[in-house]
C-alpha atoms as a PDB file:
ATOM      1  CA  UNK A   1      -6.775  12.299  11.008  1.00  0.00           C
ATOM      2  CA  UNK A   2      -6.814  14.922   8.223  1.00  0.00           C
ATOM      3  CA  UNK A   3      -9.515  15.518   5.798  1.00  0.00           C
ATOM      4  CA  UNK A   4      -8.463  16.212   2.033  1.00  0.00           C
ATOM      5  CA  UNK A   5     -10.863  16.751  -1.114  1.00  0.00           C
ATOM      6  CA  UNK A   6     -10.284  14.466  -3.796  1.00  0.00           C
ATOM      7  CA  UNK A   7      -9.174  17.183  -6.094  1.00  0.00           C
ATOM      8  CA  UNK A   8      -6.387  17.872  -3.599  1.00  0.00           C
ATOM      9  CA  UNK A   9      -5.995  13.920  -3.005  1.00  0.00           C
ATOM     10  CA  UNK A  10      -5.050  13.531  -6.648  1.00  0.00           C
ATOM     11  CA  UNK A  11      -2.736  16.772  -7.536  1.00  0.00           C
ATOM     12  CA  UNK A  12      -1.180  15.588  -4.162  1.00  0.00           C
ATOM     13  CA  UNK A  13      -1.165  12.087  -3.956  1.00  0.00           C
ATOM     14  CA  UNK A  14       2.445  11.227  -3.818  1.00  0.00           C
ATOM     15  CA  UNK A  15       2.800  13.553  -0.622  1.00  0.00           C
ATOM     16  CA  UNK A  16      -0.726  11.747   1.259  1.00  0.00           C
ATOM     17  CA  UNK A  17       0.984   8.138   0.598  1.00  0.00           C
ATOM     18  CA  UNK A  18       4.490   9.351   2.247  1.00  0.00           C
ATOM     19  CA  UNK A  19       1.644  10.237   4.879  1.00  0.00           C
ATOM     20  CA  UNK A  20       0.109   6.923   5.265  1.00  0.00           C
ATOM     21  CA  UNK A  21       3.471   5.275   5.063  1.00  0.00           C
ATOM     22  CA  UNK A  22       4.401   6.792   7.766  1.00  0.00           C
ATOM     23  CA  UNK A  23       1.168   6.269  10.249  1.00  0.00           C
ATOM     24  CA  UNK A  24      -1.282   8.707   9.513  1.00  0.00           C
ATOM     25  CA  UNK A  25      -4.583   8.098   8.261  1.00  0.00           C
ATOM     26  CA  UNK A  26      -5.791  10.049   5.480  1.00  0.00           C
ATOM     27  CA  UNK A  27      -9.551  10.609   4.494  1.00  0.00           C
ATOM     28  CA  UNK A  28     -10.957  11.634   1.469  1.00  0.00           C
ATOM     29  CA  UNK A  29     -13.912  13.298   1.751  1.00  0.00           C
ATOM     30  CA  UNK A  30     -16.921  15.026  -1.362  1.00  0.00           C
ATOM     31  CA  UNK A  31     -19.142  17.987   0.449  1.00  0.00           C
ATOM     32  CA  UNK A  32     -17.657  17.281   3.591  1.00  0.00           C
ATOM     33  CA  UNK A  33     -18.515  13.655   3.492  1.00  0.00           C
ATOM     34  CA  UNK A  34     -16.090  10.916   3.959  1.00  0.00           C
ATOM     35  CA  UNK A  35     -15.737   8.316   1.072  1.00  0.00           C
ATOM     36  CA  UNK A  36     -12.196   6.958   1.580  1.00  0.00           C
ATOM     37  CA  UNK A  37      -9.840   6.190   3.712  1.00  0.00           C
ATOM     38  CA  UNK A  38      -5.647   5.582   2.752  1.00  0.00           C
ATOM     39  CA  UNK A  39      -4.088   4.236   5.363  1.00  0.00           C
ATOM     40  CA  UNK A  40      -0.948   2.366   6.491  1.00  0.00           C
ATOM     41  CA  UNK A  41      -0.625  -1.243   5.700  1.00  0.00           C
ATOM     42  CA  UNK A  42       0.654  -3.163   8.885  1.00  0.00           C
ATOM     43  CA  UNK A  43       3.670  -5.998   8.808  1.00  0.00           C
ATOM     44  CA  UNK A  44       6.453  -6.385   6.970  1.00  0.00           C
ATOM     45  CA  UNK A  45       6.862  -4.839   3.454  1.00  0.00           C
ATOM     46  CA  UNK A  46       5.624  -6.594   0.929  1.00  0.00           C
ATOM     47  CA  UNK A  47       8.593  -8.179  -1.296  1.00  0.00           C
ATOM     48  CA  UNK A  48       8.711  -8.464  -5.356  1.00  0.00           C
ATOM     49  CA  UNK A  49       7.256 -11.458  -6.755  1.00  0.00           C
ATOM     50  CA  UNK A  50      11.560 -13.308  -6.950  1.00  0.00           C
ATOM     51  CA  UNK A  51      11.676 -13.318  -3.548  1.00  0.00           C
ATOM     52  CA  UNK A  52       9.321 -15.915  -3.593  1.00  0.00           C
ATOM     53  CA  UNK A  53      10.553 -17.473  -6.214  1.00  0.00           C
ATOM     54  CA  UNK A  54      11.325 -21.350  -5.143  1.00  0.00           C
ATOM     55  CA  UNK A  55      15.433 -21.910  -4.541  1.00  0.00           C
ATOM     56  CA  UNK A  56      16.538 -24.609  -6.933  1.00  0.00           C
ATOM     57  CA  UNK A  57      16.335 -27.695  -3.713  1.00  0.00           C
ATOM     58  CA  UNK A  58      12.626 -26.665  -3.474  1.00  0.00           C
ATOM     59  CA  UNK A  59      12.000 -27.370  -7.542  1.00  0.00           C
ATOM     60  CA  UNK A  60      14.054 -30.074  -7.557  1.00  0.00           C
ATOM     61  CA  UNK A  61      11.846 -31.764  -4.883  1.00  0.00           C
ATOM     62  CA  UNK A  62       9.022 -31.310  -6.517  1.00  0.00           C
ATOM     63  CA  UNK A  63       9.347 -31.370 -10.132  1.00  0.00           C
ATOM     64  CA  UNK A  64      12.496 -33.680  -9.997  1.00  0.00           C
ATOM     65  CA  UNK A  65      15.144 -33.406 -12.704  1.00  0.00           C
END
């Protein structure tokens, strides 16, 4: 686990999520002190909002024709 400052956190923030993404957690830390964490989320990736989108059976089923 690697400690950045939040100046460094922000001009490199694209690089620390690629991180995280791939495992590692990353801590941001003021004076030395730890104030926040980015870390992996865990499971499947999360899908855009169509995929759950109900197919037309489903809708017909419940809001008929």
């Amino acid at each position: 686990m690697q400690s950045f400052s939040p100046d460094y956190a922000s001009e490199h923030l694209e690089d620390l999520i690629e991180r995280a993404r791939s495992g590692e957690e990353i801590v941001i830390a003021q004076a030395g002190i730890p104030v926040a964490r980015l870390v992996p989320i865990l499971g499947p990736d999360p899908q855009p909002d169509e995929a759950h989108a109900p197919d037309a059976e489903v809708d017909q089923a419940f809001h008929g024709d």
